[in-house]
Protein backbone atom coordinates (compact mmCIF):
# COMPACT_ATOMS: atom_id res chain seq x y z
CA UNK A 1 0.00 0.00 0.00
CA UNK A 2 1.49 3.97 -0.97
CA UNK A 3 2.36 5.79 1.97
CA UNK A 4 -0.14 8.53 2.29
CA UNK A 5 2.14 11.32 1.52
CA UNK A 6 2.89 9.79 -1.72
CA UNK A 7 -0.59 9.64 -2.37
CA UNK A 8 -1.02 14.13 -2.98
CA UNK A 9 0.04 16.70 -5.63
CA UNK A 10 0.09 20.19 -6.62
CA UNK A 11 -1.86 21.13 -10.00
CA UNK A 12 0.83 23.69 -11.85
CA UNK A 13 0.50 25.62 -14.94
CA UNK A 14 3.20 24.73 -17.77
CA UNK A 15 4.86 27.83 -17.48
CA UNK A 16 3.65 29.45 -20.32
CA UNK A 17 0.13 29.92 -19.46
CA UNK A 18 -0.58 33.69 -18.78
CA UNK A 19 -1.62 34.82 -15.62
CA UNK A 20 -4.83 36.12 -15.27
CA UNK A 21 -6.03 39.44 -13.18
CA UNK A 22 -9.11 40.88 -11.35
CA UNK A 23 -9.66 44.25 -11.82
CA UNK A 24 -12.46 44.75 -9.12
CA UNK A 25 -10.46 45.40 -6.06
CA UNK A 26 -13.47 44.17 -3.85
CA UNK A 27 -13.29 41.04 -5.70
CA UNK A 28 -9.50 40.95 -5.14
CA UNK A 29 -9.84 41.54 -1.31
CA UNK A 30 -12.51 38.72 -1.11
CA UNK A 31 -10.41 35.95 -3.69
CA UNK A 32 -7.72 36.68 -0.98
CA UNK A 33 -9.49 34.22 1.04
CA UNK A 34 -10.63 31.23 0.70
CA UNK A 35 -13.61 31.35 3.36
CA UNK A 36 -15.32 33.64 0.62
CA UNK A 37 -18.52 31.30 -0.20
CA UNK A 38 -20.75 33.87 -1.61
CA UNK A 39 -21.50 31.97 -4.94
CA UNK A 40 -22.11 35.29 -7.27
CA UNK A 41 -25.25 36.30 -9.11
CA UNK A 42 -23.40 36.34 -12.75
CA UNK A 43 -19.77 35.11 -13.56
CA UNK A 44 -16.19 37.42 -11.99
CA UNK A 45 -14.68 39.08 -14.74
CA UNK A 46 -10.95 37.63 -15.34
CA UNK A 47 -8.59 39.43 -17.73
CA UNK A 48 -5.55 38.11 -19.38
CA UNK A 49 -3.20 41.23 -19.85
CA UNK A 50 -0.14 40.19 -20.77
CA UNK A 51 0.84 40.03 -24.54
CA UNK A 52 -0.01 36.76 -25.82
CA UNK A 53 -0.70 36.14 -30.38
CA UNK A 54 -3.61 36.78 -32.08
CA UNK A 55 -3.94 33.15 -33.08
CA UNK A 56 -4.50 32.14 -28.85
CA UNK A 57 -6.49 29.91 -27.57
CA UNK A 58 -7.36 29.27 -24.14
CA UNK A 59 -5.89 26.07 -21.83
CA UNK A 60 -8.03 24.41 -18.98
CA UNK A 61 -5.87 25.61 -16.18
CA UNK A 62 -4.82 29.24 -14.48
CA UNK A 63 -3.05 31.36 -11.88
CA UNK A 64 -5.38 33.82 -10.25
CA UNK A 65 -2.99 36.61 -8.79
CA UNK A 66 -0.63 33.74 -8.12
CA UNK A 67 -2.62 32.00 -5.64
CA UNK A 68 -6.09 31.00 -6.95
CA UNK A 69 -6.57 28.38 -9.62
CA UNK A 70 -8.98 28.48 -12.67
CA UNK A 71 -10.06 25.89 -14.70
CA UNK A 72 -11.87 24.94 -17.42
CA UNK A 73 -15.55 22.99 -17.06
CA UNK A 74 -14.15 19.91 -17.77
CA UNK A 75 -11.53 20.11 -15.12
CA UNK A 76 -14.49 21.19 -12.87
CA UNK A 77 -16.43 18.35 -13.64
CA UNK A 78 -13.82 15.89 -13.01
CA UNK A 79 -13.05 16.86 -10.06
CA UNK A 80 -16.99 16.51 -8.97
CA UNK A 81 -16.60 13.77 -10.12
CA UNK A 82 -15.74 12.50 -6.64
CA UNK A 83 -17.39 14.76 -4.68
CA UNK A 84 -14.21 16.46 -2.60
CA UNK A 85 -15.97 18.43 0.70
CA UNK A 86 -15.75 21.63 1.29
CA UNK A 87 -15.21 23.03 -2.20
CA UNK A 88 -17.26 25.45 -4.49
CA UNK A 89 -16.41 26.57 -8.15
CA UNK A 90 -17.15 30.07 -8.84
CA UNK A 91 -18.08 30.64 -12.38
CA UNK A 92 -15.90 33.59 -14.44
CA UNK A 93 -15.39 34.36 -17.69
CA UNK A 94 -11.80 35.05 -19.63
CA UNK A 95 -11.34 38.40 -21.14
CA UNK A 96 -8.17 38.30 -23.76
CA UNK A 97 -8.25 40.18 -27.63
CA UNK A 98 -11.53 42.52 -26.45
CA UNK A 99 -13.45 39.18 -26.23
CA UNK A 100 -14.12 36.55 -23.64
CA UNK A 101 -14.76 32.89 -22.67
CA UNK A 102 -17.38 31.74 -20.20
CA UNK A 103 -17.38 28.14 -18.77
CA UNK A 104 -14.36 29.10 -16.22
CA UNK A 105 -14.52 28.35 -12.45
CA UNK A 106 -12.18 30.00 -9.85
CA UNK A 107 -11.56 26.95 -7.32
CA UNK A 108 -12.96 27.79 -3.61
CA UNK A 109 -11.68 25.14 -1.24
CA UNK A 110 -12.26 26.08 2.83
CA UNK A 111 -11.46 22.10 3.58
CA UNK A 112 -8.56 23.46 5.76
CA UNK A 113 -6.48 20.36 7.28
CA UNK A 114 -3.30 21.29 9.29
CA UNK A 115 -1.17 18.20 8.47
CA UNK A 116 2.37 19.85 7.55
CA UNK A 117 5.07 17.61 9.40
CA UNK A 118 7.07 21.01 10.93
CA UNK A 119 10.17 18.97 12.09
CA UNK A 120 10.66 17.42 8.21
CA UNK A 121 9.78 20.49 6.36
CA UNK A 122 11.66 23.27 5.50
CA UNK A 123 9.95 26.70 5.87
CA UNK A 124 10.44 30.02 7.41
CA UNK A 125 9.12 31.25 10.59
CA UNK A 126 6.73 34.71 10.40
CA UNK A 127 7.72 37.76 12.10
CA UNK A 128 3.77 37.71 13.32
CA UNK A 129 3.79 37.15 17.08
CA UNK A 130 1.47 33.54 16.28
CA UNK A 131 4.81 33.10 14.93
CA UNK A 132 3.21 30.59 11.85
CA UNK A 133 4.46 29.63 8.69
CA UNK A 134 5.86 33.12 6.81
CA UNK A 135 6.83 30.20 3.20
CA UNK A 136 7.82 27.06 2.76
CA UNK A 137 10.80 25.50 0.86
CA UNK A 138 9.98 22.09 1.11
CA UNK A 139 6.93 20.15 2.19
CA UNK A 140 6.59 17.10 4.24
CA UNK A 141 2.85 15.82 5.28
CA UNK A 142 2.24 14.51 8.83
CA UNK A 143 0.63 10.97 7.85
CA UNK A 144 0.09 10.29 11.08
CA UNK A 145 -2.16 13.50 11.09
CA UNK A 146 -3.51 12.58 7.59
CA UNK A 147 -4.49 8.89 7.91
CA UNK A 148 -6.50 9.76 10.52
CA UNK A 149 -8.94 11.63 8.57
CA UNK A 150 -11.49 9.90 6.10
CA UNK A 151 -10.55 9.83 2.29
CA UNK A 152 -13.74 11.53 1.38
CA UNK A 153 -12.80 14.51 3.33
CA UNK A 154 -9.42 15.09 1.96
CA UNK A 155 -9.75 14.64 -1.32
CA UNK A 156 -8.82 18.78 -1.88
CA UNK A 157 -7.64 20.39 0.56
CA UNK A 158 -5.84 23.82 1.99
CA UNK A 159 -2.90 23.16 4.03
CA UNK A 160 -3.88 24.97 7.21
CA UNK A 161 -0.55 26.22 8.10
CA UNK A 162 0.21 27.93 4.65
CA UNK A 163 -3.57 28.44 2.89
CA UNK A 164 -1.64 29.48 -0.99
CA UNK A 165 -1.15 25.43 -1.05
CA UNK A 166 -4.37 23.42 -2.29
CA UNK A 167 -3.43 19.50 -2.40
CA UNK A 168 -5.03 17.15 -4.84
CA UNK A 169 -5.26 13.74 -3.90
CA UNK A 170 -4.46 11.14 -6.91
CA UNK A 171 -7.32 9.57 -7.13
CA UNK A 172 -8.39 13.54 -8.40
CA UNK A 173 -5.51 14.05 -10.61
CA UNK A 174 -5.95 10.85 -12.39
CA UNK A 175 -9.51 11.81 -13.05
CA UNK A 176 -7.66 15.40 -14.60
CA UNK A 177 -4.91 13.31 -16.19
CA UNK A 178 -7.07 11.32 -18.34
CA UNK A 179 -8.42 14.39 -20.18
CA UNK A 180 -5.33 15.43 -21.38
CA UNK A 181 -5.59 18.74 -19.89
CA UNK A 182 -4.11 21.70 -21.72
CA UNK A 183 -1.53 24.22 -20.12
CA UNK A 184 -1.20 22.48 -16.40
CA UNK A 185 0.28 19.16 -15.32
CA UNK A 186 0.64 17.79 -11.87
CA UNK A 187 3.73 17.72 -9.24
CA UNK A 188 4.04 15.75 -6.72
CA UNK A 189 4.48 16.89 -3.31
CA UNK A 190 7.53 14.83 -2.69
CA UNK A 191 9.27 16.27 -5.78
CA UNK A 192 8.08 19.77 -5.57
CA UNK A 193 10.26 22.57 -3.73
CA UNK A 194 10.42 26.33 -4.06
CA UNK A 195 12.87 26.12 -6.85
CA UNK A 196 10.17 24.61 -8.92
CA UNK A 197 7.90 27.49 -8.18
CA UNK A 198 6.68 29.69 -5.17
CA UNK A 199 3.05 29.13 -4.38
CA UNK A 200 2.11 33.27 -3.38
């Protein structure tokens, strides 16, 4: 049987997907956290501003301001597919070329689990008097922590002690993996570090 840290991932954009921005700044102070569960009466608008061809076509996975991830409807639906708790998808559309695409969700997880192995990892301490986790290096899960909480509840998940990392369990990113998903792949926690990418 995999040992349960083996077992989660990060989903990543290929590093040449644009970045997309929220020009609302009272929708950029309420993305900032992922508690927000006001589902909204029509779709956020998302823009893509930085210079990308004529000829463009959008992918099925995004960067929100660095933190929040966007995907496509088929990346929603598969990861319905097996009903994770705790998660809503807000719908937005993509602005790029002075026209848009709807069908886009901004991922909401507030399944918070605070499983990060502190002796194992390597992170830096915040100047905050809590004196919490300021960024991590290098992440090692506390599968003691982890194994005793049911599958169904942490299928996607925030890591409680640093909320910019959302974990996907594999049994998710297999459903994702099978599509053939466009401008994203998958790392896995046990390879990832911050040279691969800060998560901000």
């Amino acid at each position: 049987m995999k040992p349960i840290h083996e077992e989660y991932f990060f989903l990543w954009d290929d590093g040449e997907t644009p970045s997309l921005t929220v020009e609302d700044k009272e929708l950029a102070i309420l993305l900032m956290w992922h508690e927000h569960r006001q589902l909204p009466d029509k779709p956020y608008d998302l823009y893509i501003r930085d210079t990308i061809p004529r000829n463009f076509t959008l992918g099925d996975f995004y960067f929100l301001s660095g933190k929040r991830q966007v995907v496509s409807k088929r990346i929603k639906t598969a990861i319905e597919s097996l009903h994770p708790t705790n998660i809503d998808f807000l719908p937005a559309d993509i602005h790029f070329h002075n026209d848009f695409e709807e069908e886009y969700f901004i991922i909401n997880s507030y399944n918070r689990i605070s499983c990060m192995d502190l002796d194992k990892s390597e992170w830096r301490k915040s100047h905050h008097p809590d004196g919490g986790v300021l960024s991590i290096d290098k992440l090692v899960l506390d599968t003691v922590k982890l194994g005793k909480i049911p599958i169904e509840q942490r299928l996607v998940f925030i890591l409680d002690e640093c909320e910019t990392f959302t974990l996907y369990h594999e049994s998710i990113v297999d459903k994702i993996e099978k599509l053939n998903p466009s401008g994203m792949h998958a790392i896995s926690v046990d390879a990832w570090d911050s040279d691969i990418g800060f998560m901000l």
